[in-house]
PDB file of N, CA and C in Angstrom:
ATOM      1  N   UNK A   1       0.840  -1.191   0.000  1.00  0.00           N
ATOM      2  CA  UNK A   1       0.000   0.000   0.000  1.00  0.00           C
ATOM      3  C   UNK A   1       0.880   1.247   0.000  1.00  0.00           C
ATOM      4  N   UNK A   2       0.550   2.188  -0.986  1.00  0.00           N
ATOM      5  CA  UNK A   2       1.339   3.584  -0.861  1.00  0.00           C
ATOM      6  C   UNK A   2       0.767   4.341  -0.007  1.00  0.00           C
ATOM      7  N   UNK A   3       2.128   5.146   0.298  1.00  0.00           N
ATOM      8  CA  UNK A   3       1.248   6.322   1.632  1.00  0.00           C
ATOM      9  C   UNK A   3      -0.007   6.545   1.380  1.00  0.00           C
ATOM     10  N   UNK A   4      -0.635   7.292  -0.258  1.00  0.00           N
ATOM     11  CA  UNK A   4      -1.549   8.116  -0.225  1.00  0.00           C
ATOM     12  C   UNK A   4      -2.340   7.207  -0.093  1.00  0.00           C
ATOM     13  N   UNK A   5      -2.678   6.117  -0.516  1.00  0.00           N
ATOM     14  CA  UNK A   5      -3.702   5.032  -0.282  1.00  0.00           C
ATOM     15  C   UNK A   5      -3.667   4.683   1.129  1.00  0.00           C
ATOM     16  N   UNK A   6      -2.808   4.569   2.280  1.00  0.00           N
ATOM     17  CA  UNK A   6      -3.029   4.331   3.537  1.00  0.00           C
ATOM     18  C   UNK A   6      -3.958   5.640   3.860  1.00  0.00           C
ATOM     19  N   UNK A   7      -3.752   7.474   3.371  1.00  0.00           N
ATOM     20  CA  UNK A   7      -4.330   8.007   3.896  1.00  0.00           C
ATOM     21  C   UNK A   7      -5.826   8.208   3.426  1.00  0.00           C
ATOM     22  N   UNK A   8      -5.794   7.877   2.690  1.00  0.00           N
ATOM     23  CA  UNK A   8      -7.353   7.155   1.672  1.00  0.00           C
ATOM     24  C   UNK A   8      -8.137   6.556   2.714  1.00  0.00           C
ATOM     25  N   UNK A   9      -7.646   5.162   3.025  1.00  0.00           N
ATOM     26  CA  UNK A   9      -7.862   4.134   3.628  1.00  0.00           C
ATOM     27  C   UNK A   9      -8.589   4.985   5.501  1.00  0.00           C
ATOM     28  N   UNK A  10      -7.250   5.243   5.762  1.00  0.00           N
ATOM     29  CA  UNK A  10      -7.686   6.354   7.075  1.00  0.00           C
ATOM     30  C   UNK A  10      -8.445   7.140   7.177  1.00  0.00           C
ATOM     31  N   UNK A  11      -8.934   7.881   6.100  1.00  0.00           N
ATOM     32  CA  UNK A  11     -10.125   8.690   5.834  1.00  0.00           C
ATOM     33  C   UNK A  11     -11.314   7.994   5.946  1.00  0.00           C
ATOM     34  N   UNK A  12     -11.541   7.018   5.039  1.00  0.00           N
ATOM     35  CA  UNK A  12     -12.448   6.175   5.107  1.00  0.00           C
ATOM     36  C   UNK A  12     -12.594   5.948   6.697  1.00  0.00           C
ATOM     37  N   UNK A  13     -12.170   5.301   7.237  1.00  0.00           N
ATOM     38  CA  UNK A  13     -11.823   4.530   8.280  1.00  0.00           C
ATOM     39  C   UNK A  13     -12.683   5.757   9.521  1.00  0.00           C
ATOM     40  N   UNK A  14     -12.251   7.069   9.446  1.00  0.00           N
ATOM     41  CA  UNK A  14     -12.492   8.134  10.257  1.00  0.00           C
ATOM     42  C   UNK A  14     -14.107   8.375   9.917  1.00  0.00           C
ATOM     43  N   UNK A  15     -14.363   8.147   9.036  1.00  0.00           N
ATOM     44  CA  UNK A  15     -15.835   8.512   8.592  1.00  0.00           C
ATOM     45  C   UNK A  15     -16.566   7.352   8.893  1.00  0.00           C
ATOM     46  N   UNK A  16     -16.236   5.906   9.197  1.00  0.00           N
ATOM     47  CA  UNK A  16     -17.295   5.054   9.552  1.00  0.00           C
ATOM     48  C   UNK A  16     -17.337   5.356  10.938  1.00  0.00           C
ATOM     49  N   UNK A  17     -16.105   5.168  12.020  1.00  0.00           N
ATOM     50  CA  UNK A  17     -15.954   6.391  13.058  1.00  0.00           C
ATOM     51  C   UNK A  17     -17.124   6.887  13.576  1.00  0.00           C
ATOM     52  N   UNK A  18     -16.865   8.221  12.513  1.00  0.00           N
ATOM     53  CA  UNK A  18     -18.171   9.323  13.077  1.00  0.00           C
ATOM     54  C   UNK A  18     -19.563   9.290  12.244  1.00  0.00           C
ATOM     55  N   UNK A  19     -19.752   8.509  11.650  1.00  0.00           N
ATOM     56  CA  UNK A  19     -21.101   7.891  11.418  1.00  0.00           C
ATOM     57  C   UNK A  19     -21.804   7.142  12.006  1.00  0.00           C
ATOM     58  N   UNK A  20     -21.019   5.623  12.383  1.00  0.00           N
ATOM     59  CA  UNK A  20     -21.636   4.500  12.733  1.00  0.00           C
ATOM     60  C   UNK A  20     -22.370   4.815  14.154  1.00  0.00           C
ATOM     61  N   UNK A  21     -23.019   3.608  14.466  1.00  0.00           N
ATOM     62  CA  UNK A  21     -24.110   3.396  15.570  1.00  0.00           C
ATOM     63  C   UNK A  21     -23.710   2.308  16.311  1.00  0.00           C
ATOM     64  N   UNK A  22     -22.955   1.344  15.977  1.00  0.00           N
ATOM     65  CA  UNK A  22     -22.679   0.270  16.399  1.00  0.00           C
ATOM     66  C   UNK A  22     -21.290   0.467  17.086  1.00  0.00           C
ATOM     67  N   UNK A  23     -21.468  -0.198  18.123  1.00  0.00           N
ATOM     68  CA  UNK A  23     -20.600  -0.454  19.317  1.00  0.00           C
ATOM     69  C   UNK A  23     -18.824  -1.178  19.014  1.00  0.00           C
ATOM     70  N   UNK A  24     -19.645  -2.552  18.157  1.00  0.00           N
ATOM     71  CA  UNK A  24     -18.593  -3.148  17.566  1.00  0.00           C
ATOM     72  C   UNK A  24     -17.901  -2.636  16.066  1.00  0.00           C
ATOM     73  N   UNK A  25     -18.621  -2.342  15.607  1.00  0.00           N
ATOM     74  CA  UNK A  25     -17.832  -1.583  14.771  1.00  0.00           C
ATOM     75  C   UNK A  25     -17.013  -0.500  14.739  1.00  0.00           C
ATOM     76  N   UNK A  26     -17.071   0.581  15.441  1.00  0.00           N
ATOM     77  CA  UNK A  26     -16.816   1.428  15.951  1.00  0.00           C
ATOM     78  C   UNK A  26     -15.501   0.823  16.714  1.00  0.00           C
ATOM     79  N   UNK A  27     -15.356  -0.185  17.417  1.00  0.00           N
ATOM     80  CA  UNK A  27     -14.004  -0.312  18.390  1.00  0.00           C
ATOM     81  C   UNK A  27     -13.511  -1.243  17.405  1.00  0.00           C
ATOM     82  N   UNK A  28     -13.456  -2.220  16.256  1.00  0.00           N
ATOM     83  CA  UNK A  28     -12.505  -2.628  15.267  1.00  0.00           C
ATOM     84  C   UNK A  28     -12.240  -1.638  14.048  1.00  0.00           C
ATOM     85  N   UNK A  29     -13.205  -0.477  14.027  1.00  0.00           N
ATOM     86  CA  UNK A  29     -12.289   0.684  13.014  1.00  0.00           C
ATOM     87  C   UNK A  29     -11.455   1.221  13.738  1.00  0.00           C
ATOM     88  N   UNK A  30     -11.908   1.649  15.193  1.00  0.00           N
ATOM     89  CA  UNK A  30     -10.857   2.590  16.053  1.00  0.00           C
ATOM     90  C   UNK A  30      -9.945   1.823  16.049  1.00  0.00           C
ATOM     91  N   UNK A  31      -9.313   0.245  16.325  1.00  0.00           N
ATOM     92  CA  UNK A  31      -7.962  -0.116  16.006  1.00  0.00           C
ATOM     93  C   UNK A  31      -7.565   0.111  14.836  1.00  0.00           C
ATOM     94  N   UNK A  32      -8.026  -0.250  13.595  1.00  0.00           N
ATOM     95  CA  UNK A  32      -7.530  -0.426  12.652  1.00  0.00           C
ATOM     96  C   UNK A  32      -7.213   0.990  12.077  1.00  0.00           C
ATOM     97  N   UNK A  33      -7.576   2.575  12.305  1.00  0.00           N
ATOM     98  CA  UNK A  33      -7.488   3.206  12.378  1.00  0.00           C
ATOM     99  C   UNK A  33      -6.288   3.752  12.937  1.00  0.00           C
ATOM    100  N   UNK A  34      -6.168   4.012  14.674  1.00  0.00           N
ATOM    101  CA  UNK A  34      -4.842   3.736  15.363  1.00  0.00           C
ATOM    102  C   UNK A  34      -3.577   3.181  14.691  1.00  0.00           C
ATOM    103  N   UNK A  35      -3.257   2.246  13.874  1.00  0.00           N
ATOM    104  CA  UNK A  35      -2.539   1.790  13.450  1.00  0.00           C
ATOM    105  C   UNK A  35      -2.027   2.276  12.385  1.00  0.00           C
ATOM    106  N   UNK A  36      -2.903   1.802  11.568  1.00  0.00           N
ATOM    107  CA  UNK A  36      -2.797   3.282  10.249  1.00  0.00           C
ATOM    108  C   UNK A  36      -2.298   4.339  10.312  1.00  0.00           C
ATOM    109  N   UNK A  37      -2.450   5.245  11.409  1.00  0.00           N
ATOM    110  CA  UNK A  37      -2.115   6.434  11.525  1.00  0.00           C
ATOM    111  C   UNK A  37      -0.993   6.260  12.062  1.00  0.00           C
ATOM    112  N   UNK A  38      -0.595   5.785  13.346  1.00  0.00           N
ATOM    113  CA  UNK A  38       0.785   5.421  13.482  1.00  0.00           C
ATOM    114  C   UNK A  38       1.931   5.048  12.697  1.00  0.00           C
ATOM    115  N   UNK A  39       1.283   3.959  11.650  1.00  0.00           N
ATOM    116  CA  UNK A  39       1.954   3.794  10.592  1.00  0.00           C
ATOM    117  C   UNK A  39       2.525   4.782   9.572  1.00  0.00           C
ATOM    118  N   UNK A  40       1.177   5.799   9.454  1.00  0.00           N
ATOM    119  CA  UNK A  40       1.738   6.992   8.075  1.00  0.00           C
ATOM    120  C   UNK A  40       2.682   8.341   9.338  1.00  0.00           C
ATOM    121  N   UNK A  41       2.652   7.963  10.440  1.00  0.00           N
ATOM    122  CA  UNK A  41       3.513   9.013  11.204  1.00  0.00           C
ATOM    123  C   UNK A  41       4.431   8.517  10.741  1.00  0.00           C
ATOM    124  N   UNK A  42       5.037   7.049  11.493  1.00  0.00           N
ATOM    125  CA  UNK A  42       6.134   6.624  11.541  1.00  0.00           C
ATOM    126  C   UNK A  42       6.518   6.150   9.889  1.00  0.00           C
ATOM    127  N   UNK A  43       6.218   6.347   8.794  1.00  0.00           N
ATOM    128  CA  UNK A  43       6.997   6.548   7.081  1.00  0.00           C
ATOM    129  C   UNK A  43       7.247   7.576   7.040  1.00  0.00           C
ATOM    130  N   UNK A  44       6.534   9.036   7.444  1.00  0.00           N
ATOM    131  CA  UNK A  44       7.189   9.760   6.838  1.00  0.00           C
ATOM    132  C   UNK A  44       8.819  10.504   6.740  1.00  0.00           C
ATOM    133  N   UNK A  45       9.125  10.400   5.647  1.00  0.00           N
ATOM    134  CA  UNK A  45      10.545  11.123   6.063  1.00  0.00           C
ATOM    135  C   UNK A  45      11.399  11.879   6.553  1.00  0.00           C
TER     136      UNK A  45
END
């Protein structure tokens, strides 16, 4: 995955976030989210 597609991906990710209703969904985007973002901190140059 290239950066800009991880921050694609993270966008997405932020918008089910602050949409959703559901409990569980909401706490397996917030990881998968977390990570992501950690991830595009820790590439950049």
């Amino acid at each position: 995955m290239t950066r800009k597609q991880r921050i694609r991906s993270c966008g997405n990710l932020k918008q089910i976030l602050d949409t959703t209703g559901s409990a569980k969904l909401r706490e397996g985007c917030r990881v998968q989210y977390r990570n992501a973002m950690s991830r595009i901190q820790r590439k950049k140059p």
